[in-house]
C-alpha atoms as a PDB file:
ATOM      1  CA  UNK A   1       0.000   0.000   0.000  1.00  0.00           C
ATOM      2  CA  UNK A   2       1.088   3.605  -1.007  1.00  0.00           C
ATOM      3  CA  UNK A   3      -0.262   6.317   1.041  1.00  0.00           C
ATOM      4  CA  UNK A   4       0.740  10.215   0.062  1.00  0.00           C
ATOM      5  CA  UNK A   5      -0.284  12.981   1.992  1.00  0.00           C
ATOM      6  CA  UNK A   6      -1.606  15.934  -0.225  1.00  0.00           C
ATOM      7  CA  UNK A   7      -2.191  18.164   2.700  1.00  0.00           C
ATOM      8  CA  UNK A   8      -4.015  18.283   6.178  1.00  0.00           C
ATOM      9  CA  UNK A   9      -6.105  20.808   7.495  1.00  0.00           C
ATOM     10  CA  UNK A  10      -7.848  21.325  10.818  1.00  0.00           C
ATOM     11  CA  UNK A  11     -11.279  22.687   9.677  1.00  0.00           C
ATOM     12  CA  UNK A  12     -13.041  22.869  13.058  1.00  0.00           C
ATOM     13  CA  UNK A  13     -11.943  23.308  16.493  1.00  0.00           C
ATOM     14  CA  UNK A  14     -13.588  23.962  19.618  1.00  0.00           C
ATOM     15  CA  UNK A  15     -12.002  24.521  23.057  1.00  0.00           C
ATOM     16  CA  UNK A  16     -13.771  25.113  26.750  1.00  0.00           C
ATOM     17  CA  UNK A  17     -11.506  26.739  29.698  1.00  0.00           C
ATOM     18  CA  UNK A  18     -12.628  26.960  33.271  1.00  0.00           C
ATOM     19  CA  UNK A  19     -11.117  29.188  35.663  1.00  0.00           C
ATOM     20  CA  UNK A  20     -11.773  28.474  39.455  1.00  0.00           C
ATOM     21  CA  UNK A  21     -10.559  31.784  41.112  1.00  0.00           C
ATOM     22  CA  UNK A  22     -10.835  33.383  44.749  1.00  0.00           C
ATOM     23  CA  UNK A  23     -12.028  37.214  43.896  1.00  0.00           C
ATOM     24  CA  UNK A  24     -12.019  39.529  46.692  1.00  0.00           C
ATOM     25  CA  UNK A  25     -11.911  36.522  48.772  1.00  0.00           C
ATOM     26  CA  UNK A  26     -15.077  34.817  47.493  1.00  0.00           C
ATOM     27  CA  UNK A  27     -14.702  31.430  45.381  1.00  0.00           C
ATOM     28  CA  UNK A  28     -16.216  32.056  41.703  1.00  0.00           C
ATOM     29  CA  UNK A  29     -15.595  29.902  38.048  1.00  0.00           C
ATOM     30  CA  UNK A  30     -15.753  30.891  34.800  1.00  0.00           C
ATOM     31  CA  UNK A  31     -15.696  29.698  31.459  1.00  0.00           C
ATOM     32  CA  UNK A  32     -14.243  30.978  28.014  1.00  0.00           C
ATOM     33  CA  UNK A  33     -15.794  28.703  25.265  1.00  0.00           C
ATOM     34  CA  UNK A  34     -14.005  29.096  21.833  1.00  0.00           C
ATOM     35  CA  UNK A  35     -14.202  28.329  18.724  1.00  0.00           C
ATOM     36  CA  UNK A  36     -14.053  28.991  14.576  1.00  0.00           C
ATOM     37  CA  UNK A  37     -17.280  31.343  15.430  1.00  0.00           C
ATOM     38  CA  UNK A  38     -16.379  33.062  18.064  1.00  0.00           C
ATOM     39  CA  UNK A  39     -16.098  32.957  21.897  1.00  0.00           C
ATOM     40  CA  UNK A  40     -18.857  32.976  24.759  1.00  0.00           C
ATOM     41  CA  UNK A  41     -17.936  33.518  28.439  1.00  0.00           C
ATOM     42  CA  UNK A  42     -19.873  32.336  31.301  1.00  0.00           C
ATOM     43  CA  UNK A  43     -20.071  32.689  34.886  1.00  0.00           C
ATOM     44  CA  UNK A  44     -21.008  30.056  37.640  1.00  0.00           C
ATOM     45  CA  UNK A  45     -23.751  31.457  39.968  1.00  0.00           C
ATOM     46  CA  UNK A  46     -25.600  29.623  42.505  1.00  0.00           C
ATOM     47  CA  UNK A  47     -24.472  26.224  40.619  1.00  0.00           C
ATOM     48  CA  UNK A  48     -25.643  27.379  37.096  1.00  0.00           C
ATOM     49  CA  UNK A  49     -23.603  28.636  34.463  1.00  0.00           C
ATOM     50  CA  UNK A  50     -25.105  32.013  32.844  1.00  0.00           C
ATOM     51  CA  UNK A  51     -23.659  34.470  30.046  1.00  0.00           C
ATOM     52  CA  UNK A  52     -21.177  37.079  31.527  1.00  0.00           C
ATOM     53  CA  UNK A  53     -21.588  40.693  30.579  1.00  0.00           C
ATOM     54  CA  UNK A  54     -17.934  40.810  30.875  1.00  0.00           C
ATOM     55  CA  UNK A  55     -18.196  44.675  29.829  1.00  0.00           C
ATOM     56  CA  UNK A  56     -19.767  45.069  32.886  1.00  0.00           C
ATOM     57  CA  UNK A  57     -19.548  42.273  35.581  1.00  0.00           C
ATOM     58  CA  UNK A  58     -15.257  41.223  37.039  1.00  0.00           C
ATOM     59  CA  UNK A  59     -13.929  43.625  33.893  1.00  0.00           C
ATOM     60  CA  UNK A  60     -10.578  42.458  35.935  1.00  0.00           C
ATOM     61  CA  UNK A  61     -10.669  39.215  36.001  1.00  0.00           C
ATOM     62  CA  UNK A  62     -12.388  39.075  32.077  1.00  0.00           C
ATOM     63  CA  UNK A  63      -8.266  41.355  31.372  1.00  0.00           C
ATOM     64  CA  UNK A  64      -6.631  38.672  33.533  1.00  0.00           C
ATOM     65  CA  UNK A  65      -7.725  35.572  31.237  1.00  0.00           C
ATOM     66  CA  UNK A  66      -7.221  37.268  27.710  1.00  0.00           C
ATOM     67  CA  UNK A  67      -4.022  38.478  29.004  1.00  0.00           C
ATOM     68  CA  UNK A  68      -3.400  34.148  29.568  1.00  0.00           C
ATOM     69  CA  UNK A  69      -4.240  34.048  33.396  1.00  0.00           C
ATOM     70  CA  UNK A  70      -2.913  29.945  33.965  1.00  0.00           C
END
């Protein structure tokens, strides 16, 4: 058997990060889902994962992860 690779592509991608933090003392997680569409960030509260406004709600911690907080 012969096999020759032409070329190989990645044509969709999708990647989920959680980041369990202590903010002003107070336990919180969020997520930064991400992929070839865009990118949605969410926010644990009370056990459920909403949308986070993150214009408006933890601006510094929102910085801190697109500046590679690990």
């Amino acid at each position: 058997m012969d096999i020759e690779v032409e070329d190989v592509n990645e044509v969709w991608w999708a990647s989920t990060k959680q980041y369990d933090l202590i903010v002003d003392g107070k336990k919180m997680s969020f997520r930064w889902a991400e992929n070839p569409k865009g990118s949605d960030f969410y926010i644990e509260i009370d056990g459920q994962w909403d949308g986070w406004d993150t214009d408006e709600e933890y601006t510094e911690v929102y910085d801190a992860i697109m500046e590679g907080l690990d």
